[in-house]
PDB file of N, CA and C in Angstrom:
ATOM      1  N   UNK A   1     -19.359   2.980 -21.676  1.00  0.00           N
ATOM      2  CA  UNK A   1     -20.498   3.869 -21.622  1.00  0.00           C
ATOM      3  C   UNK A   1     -21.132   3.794 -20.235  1.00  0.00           C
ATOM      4  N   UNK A   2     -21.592   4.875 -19.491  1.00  0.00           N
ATOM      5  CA  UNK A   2     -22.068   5.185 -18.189  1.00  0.00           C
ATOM      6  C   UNK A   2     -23.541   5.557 -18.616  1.00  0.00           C
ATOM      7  N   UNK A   3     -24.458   4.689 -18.042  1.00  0.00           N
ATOM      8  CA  UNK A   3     -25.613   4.519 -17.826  1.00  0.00           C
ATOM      9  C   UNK A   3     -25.806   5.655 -17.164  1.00  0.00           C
ATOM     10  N   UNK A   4     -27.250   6.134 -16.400  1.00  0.00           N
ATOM     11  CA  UNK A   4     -27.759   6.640 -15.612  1.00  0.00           C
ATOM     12  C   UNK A   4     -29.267   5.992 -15.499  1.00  0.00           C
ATOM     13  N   UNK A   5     -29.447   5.711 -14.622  1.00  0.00           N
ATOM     14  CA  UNK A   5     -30.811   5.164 -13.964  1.00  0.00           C
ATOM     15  C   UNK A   5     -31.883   5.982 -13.579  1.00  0.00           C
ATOM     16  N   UNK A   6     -32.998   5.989 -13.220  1.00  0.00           N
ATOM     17  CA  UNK A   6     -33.908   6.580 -12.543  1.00  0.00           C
ATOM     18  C   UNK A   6     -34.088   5.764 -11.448  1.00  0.00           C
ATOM     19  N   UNK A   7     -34.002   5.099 -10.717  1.00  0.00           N
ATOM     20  CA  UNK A   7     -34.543   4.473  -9.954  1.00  0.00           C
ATOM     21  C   UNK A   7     -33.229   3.442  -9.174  1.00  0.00           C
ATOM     22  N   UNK A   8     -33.684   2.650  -8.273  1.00  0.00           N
ATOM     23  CA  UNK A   8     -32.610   1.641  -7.597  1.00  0.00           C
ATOM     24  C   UNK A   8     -32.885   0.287  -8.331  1.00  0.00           C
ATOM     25  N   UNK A   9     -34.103   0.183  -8.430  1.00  0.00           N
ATOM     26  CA  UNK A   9     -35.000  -0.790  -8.992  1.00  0.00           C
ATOM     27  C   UNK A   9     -34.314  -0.952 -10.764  1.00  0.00           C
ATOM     28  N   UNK A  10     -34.343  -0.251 -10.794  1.00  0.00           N
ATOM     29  CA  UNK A  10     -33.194  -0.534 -12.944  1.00  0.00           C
ATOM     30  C   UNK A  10     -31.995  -1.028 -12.436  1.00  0.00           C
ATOM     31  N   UNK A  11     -31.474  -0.056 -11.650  1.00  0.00           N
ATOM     32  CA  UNK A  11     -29.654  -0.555 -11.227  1.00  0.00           C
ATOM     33  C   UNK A  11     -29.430  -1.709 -10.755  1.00  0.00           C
ATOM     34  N   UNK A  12     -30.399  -2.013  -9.797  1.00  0.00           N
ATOM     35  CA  UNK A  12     -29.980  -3.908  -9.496  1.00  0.00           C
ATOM     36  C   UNK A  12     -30.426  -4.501 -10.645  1.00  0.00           C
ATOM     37  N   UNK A  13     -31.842  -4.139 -11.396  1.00  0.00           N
ATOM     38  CA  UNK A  13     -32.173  -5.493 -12.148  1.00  0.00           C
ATOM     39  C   UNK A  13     -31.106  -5.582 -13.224  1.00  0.00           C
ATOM     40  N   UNK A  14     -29.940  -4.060 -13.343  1.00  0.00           N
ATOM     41  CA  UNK A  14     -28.824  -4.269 -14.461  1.00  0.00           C
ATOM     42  C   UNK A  14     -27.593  -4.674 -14.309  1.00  0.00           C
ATOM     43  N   UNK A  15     -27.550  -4.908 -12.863  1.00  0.00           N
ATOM     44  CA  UNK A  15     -26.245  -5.283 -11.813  1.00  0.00           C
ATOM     45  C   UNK A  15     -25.625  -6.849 -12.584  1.00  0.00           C
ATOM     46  N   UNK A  16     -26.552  -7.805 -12.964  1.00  0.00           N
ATOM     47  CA  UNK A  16     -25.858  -9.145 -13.098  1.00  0.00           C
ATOM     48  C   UNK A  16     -25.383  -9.135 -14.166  1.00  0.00           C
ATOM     49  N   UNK A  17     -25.813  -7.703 -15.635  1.00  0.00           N
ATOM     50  CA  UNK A  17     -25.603  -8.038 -16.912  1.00  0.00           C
ATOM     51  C   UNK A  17     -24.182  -7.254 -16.514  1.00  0.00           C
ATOM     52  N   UNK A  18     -23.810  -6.107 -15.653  1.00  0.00           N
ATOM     53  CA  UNK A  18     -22.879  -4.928 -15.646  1.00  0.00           C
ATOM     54  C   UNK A  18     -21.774  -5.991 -15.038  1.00  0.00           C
ATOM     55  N   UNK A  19     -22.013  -6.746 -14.109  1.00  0.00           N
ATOM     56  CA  UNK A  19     -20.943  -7.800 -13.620  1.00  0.00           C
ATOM     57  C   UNK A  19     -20.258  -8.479 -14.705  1.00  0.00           C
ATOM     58  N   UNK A  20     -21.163  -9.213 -15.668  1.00  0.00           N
ATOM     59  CA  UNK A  20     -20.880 -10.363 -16.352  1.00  0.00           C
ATOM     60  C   UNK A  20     -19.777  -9.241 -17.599  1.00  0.00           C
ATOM     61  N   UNK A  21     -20.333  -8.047 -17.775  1.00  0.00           N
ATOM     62  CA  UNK A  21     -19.318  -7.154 -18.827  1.00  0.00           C
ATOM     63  C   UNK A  21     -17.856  -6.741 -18.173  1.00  0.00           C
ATOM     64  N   UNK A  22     -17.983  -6.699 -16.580  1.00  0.00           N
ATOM     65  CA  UNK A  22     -16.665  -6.247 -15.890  1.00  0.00           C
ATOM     66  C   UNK A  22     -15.741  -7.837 -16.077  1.00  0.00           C
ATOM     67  N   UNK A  23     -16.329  -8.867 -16.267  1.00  0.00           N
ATOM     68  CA  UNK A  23     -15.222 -10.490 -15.947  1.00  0.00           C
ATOM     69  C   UNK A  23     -15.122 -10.832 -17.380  1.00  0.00           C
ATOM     70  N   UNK A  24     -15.778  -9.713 -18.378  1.00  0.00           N
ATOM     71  CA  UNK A  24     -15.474 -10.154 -19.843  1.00  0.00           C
ATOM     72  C   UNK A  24     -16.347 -11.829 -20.563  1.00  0.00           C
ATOM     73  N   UNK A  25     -17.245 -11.719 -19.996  1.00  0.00           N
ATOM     74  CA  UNK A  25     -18.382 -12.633 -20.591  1.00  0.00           C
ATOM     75  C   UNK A  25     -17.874 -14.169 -20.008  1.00  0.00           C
ATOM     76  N   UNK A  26     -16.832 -14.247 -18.707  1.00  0.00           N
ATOM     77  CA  UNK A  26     -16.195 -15.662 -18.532  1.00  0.00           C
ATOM     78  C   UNK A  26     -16.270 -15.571 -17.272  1.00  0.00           C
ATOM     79  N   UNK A  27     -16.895 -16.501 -16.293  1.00  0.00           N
ATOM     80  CA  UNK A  27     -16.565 -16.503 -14.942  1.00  0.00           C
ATOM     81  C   UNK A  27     -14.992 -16.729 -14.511  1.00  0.00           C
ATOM     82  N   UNK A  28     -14.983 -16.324 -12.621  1.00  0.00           N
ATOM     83  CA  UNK A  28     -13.669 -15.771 -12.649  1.00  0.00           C
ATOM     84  C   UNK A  28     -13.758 -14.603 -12.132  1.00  0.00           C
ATOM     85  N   UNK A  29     -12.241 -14.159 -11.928  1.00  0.00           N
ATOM     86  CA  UNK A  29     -11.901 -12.653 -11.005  1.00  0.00           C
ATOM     87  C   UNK A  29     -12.454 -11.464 -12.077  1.00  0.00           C
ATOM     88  N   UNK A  30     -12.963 -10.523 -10.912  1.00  0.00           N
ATOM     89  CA  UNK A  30     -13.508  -9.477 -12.151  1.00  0.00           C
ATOM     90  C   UNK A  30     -12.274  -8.455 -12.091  1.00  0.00           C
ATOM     91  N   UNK A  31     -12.203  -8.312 -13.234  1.00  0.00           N
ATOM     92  CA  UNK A  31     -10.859  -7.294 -13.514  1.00  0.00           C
ATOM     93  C   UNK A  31     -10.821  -5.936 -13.038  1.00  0.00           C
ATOM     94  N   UNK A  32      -9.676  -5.333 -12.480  1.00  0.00           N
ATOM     95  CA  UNK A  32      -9.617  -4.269 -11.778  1.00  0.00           C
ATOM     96  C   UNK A  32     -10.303  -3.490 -12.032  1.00  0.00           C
ATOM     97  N   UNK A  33     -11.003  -2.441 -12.115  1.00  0.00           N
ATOM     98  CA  UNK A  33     -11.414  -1.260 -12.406  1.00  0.00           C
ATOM     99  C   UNK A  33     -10.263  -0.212 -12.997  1.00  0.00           C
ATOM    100  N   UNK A  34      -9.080  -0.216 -12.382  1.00  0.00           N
ATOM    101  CA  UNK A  34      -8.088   0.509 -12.216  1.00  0.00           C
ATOM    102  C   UNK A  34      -6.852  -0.133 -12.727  1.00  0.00           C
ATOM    103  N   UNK A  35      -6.367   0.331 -13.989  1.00  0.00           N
ATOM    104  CA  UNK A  35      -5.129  -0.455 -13.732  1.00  0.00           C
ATOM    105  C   UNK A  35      -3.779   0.207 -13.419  1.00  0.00           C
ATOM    106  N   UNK A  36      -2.797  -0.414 -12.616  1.00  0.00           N
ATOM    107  CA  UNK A  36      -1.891  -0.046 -12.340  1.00  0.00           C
ATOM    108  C   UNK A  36      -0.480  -0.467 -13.592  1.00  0.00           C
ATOM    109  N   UNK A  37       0.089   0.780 -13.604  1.00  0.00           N
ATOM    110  CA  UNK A  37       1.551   0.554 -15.024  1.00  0.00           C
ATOM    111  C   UNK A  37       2.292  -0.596 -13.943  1.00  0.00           C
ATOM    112  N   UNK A  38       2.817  -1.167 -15.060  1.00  0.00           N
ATOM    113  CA  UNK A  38       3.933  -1.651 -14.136  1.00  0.00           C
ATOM    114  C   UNK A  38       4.880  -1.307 -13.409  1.00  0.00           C
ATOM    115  N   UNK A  39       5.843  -2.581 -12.258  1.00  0.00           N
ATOM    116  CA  UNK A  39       6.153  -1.628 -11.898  1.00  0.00           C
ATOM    117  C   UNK A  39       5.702  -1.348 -10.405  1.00  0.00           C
ATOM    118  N   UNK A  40       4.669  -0.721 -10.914  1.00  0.00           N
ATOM    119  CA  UNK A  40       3.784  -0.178  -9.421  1.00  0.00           C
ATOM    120  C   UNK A  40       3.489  -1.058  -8.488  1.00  0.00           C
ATOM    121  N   UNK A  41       3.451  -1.309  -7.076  1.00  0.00           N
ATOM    122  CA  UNK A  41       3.427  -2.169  -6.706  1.00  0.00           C
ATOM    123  C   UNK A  41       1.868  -1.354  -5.735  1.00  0.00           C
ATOM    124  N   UNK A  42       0.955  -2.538  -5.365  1.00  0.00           N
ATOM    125  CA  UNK A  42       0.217  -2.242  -4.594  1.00  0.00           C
ATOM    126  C   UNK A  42      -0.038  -2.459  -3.057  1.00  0.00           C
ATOM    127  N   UNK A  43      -0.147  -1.884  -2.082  1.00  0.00           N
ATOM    128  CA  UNK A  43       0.014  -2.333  -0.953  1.00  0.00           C
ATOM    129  C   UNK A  43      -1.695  -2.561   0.189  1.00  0.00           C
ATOM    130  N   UNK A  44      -1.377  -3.765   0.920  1.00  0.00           N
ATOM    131  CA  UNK A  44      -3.063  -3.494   1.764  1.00  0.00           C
ATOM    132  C   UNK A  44      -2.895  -1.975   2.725  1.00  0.00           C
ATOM    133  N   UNK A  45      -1.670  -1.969   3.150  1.00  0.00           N
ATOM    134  CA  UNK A  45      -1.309  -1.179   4.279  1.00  0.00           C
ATOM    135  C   UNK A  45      -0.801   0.073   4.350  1.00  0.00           C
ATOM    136  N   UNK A  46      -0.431   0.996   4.613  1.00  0.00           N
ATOM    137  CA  UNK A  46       0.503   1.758   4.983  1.00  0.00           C
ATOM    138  C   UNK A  46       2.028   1.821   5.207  1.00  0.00           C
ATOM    139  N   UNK A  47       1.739   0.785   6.661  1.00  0.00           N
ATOM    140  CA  UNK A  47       2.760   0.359   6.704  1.00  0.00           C
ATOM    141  C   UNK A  47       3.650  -0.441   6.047  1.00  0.00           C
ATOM    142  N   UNK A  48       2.899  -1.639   5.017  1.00  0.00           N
ATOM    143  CA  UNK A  48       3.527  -1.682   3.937  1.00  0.00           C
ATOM    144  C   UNK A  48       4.310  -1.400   3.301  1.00  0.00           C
ATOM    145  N   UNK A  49       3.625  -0.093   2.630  1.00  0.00           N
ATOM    146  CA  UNK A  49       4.313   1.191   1.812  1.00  0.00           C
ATOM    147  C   UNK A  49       5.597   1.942   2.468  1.00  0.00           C
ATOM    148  N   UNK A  50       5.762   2.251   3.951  1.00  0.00           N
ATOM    149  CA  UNK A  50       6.257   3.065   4.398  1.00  0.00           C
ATOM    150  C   UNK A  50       7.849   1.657   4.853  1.00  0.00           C
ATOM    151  N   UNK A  51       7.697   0.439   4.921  1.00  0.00           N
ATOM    152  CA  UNK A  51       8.237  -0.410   4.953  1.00  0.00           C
ATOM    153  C   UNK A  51       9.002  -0.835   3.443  1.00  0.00           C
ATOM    154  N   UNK A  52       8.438  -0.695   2.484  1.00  0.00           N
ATOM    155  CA  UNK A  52       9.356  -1.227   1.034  1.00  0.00           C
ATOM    156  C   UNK A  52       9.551   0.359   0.828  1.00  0.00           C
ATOM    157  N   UNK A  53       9.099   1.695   0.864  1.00  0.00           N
ATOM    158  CA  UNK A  53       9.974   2.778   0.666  1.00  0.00           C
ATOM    159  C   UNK A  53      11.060   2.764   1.294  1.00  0.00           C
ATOM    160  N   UNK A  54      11.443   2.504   2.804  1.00  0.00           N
ATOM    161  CA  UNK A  54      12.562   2.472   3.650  1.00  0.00           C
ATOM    162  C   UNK A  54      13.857   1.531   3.196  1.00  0.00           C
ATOM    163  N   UNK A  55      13.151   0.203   2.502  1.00  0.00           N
ATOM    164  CA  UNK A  55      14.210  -0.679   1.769  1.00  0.00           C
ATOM    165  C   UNK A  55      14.995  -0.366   0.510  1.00  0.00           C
ATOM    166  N   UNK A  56      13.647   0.275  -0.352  1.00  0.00           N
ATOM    167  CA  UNK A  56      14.259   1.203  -1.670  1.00  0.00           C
ATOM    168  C   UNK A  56      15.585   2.250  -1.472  1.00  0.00           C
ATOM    169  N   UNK A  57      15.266   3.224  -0.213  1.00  0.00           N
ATOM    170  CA  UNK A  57      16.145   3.547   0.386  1.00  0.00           C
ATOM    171  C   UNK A  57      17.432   3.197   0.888  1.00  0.00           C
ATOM    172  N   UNK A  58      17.073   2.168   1.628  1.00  0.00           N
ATOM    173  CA  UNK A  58      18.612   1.435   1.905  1.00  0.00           C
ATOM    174  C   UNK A  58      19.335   0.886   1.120  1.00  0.00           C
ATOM    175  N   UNK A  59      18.474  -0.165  -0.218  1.00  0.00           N
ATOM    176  CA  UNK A  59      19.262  -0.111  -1.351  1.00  0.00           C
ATOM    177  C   UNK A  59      20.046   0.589  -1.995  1.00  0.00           C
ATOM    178  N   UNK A  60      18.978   2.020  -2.154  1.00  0.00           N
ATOM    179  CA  UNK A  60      19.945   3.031  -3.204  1.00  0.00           C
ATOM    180  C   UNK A  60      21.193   3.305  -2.427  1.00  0.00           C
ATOM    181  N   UNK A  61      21.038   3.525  -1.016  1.00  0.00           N
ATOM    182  CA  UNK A  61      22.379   4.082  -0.235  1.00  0.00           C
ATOM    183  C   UNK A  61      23.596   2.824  -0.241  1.00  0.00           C
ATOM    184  N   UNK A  62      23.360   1.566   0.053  1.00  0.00           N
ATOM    185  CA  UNK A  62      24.166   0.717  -0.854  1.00  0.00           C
ATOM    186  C   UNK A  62      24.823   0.590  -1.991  1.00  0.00           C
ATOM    187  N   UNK A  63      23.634   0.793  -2.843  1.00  0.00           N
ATOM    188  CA  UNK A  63      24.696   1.216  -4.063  1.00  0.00           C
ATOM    189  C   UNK A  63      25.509   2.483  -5.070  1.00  0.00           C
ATOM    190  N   UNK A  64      25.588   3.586  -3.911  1.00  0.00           N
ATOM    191  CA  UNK A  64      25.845   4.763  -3.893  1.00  0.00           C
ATOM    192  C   UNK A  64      27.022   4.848  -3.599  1.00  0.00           C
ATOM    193  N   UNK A  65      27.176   3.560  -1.849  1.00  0.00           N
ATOM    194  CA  UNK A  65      28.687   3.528  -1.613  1.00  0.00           C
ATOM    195  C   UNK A  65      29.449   2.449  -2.224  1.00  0.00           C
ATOM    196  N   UNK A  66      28.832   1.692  -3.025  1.00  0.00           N
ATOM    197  CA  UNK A  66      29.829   0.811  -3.826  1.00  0.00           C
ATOM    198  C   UNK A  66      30.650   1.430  -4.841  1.00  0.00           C
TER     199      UNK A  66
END
């Protein structure tokens, strides 16, 4: 459920209860917002991405000529 506030003053004083519901009532990493299927891999970079697409690539062409 999505709140709406009037003010800045509600939203922080509701910030520590909205935290403690995102980590599931247990300190610790707060869980994605987003989840990714598996599978999916996530990258910091670009180049990253543009680096394990190029390998995916060379794989498949490997096993194309086997």
């Amino acid at each position: 459920m999505i709140k709406k506030y009037r003010t800045l003053e509600e939203a922080t004083a509701d910030l520590p209860a909205f935290l403690l519901r995102l980590r599931g009532r247990r300190p610790g990493a707060i869980r994605p917002l987003i989840r990714y299927p598996r599978g999916i891999k996530k990258f910091r970079t670009l180049e990253e991405a543009q680096w394990d697409r190029e390998q995916r690539l060379l794989e498949q062409e490997d096993a194309v000529e086997d």
